[in-house]
N, C-alpha and C. Protein backbone atom coordinates (compact mmCIF):
# COMPACT_ATOMS: atom_id res chain seq x y z
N UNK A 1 0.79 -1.22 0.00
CA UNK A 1 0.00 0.00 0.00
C UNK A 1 0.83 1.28 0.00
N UNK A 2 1.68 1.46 0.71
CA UNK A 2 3.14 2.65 0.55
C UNK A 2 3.17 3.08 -0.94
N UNK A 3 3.23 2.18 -1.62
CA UNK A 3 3.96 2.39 -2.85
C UNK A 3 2.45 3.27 -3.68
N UNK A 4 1.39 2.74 -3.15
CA UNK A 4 0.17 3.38 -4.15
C UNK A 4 0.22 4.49 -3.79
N UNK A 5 0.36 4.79 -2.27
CA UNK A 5 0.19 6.22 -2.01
C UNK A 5 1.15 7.66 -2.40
N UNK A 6 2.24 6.76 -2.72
CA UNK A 6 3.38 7.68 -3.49
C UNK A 6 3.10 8.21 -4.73
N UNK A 7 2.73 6.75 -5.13
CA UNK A 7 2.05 7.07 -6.88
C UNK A 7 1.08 8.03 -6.73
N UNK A 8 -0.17 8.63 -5.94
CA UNK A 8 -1.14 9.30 -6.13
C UNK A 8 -0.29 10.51 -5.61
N UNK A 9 0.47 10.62 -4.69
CA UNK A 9 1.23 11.60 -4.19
C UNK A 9 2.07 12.33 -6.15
N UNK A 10 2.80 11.45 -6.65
CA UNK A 10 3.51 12.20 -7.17
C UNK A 10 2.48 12.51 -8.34
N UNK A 11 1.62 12.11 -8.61
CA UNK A 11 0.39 12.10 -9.81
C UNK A 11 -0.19 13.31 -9.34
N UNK A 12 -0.85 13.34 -7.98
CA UNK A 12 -1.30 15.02 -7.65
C UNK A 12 -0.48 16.40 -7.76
N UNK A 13 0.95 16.02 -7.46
CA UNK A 13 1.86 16.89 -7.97
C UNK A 13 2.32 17.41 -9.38
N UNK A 14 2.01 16.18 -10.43
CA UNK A 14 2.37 16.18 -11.60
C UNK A 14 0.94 17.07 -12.24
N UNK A 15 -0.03 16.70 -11.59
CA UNK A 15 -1.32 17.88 -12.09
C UNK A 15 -1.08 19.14 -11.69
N UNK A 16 -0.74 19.40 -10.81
CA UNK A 16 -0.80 20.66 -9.84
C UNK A 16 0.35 21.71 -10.52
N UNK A 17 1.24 20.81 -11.09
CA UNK A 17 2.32 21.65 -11.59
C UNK A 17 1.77 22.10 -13.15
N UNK A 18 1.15 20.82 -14.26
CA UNK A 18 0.82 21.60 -15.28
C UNK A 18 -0.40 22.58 -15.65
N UNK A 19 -1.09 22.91 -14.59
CA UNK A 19 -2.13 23.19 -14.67
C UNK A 19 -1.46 25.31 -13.86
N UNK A 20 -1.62 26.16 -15.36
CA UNK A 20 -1.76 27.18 -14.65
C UNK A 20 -1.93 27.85 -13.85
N UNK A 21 -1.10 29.30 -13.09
CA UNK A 21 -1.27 29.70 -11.97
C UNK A 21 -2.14 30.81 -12.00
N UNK A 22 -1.86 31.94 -12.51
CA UNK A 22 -2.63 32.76 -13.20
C UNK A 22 -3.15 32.89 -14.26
N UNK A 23 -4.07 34.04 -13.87
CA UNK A 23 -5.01 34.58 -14.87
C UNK A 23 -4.61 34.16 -16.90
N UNK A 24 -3.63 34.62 -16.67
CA UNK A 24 -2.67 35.40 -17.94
C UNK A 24 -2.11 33.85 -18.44
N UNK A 25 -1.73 32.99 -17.47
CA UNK A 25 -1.03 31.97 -17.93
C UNK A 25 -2.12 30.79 -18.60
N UNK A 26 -3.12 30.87 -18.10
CA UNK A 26 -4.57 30.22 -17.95
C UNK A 26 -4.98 30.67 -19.58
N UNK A 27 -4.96 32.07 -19.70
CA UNK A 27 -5.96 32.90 -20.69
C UNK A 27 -4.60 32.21 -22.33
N UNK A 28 -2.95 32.71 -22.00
CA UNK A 28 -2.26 32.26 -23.04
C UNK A 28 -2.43 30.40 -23.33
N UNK A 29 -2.55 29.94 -22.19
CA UNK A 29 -2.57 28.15 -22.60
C UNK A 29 -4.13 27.95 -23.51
N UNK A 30 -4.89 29.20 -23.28
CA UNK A 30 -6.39 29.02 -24.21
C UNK A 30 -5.72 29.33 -25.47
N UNK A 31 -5.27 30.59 -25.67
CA UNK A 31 -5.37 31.02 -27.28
C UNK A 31 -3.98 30.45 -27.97
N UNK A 32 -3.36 29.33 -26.88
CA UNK A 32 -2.28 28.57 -28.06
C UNK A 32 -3.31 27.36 -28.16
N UNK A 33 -4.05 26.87 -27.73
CA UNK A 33 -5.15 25.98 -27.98
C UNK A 33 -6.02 25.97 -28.84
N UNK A 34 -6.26 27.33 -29.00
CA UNK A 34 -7.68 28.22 -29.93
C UNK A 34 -6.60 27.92 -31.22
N UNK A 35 -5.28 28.44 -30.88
CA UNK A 35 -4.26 28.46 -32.75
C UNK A 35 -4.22 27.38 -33.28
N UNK A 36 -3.69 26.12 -32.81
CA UNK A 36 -3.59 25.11 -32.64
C UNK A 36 -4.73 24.09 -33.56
N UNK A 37 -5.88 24.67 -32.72
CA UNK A 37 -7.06 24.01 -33.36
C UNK A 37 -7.52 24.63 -34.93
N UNK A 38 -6.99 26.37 -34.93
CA UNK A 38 -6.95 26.78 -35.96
C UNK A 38 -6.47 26.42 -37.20
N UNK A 39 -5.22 25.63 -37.11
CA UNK A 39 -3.89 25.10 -37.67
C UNK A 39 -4.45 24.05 -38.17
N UNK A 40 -4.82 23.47 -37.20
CA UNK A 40 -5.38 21.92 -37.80
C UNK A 40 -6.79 21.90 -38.73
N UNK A 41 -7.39 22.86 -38.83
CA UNK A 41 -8.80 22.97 -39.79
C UNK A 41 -7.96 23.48 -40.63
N UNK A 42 -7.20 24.55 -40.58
CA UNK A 42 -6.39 24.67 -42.22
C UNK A 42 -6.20 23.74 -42.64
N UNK A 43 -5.21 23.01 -42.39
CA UNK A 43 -4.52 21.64 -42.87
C UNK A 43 -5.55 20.63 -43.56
N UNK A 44 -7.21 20.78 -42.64
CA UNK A 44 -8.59 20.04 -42.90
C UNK A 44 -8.31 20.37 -44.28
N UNK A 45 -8.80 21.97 -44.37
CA UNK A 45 -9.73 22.45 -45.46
C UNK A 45 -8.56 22.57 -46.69
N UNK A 46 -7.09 22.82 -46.59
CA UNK A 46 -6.50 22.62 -47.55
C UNK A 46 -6.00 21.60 -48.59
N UNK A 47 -6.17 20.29 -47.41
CA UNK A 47 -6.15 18.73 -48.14
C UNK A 47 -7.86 18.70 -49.11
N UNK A 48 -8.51 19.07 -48.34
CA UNK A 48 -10.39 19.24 -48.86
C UNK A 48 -9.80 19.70 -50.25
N UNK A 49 -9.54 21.30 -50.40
CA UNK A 49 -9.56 22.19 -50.98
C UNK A 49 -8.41 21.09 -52.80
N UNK A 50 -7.76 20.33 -52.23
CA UNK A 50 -6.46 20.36 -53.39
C UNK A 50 -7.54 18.86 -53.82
N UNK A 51 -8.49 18.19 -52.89
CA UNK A 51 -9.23 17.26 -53.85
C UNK A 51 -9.84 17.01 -54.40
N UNK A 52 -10.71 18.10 -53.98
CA UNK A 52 -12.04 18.07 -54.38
C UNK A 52 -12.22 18.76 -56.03
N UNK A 53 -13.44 18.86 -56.64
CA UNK A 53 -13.59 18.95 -57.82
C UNK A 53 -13.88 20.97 -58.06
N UNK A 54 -14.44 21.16 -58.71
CA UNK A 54 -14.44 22.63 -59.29
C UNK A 54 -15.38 23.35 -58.14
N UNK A 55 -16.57 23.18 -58.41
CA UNK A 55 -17.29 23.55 -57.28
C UNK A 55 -17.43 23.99 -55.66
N UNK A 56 -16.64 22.26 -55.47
CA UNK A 56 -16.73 22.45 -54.04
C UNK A 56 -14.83 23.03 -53.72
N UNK A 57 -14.20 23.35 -54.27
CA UNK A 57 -12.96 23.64 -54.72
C UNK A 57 -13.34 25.31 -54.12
N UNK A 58 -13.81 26.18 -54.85
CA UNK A 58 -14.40 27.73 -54.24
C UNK A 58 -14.53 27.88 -52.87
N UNK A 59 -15.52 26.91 -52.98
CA UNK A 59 -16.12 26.74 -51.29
C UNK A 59 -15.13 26.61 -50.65
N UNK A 60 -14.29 25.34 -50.35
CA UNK A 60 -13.43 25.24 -49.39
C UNK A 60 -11.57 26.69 -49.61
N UNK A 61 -12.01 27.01 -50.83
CA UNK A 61 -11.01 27.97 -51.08
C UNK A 61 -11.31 29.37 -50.38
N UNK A 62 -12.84 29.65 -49.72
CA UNK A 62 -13.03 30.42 -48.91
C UNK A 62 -12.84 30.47 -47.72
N UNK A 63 -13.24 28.74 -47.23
CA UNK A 63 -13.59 28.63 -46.15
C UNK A 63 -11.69 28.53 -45.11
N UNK A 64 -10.87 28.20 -46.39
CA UNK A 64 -9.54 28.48 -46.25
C UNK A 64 -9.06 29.88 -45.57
N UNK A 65 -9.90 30.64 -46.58
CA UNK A 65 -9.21 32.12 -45.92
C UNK A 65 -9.90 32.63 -44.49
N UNK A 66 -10.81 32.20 -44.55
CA UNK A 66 -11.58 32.43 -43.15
C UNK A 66 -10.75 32.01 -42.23
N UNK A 67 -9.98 30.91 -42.34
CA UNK A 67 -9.36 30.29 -41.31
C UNK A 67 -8.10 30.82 -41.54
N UNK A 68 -7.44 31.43 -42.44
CA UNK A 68 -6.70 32.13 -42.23
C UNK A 68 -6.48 33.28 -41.41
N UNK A 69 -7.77 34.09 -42.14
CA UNK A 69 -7.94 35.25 -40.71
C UNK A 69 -8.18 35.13 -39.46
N UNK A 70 -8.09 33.81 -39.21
CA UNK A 70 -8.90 33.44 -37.45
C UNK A 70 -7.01 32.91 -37.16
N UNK A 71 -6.58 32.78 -37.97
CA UNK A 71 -5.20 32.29 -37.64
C UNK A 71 -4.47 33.46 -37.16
N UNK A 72 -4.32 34.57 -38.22
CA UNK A 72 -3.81 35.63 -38.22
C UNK A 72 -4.49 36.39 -36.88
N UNK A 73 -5.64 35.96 -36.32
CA UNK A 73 -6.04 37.04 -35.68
C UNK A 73 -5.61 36.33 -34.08
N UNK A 74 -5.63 35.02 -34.25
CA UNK A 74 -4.91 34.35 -32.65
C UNK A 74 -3.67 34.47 -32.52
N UNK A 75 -3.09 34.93 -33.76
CA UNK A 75 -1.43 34.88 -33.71
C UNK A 75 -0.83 36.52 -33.02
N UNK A 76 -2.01 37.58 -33.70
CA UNK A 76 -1.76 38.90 -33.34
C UNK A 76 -2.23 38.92 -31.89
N UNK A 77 -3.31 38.22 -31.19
CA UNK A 77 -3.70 38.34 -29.97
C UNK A 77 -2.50 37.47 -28.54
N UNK A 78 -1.63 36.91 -29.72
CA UNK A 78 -0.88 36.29 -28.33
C UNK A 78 0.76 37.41 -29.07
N UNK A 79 0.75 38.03 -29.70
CA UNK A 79 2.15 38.48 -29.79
C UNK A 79 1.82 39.91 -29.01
N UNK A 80 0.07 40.21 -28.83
CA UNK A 80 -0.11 41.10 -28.05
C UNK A 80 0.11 41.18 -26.73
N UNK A 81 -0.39 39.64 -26.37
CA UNK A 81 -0.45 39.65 -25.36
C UNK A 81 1.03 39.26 -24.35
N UNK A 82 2.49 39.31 -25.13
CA UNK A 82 3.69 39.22 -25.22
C UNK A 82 4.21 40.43 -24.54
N UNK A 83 3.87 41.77 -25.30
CA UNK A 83 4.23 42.98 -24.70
C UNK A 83 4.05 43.49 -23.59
């Protein structure tokens, strides 16, 4: 039994440490999360975008830039939030 209680001992520590202290540290671990997820729907809609046929080709060639500007706009909100 010693040995389990160490394990939950160093497991509560190992949470306690990655889990933000402040406000600010809390708010930046969101909007590298928010980019992140941004990043990865590009990557969606640009594999979409290079297979698909004429039509739906536009569509996802918009829905590209949208996610561009949501990229561009999480990237300006954390180099803001830098200064």
């Amino acid at each position: 039994m010693p040995k389990l209680n160490v394990f939950f001992g160093l497991f509560a520590r190992q949470i306690a440490q990655k889990q933000p202290e402040t406000f600010g540290q809390q708010r930046a671990e969101q909007l590298n999360q928010r980019l992140d997820k941004a990043l990865a729907d590009r990557r969606k809609l640009f594999r979409a975008e290079f297979a698909a046929q004429a039509p739906l080709k536009t569509t996802y060639a918009l829905r590209g830039g949208l996610a561009d500007r949501k990229i561009d706009h999480f990237k300006a909100k954390i180099e803001e939030a830098k200064k």
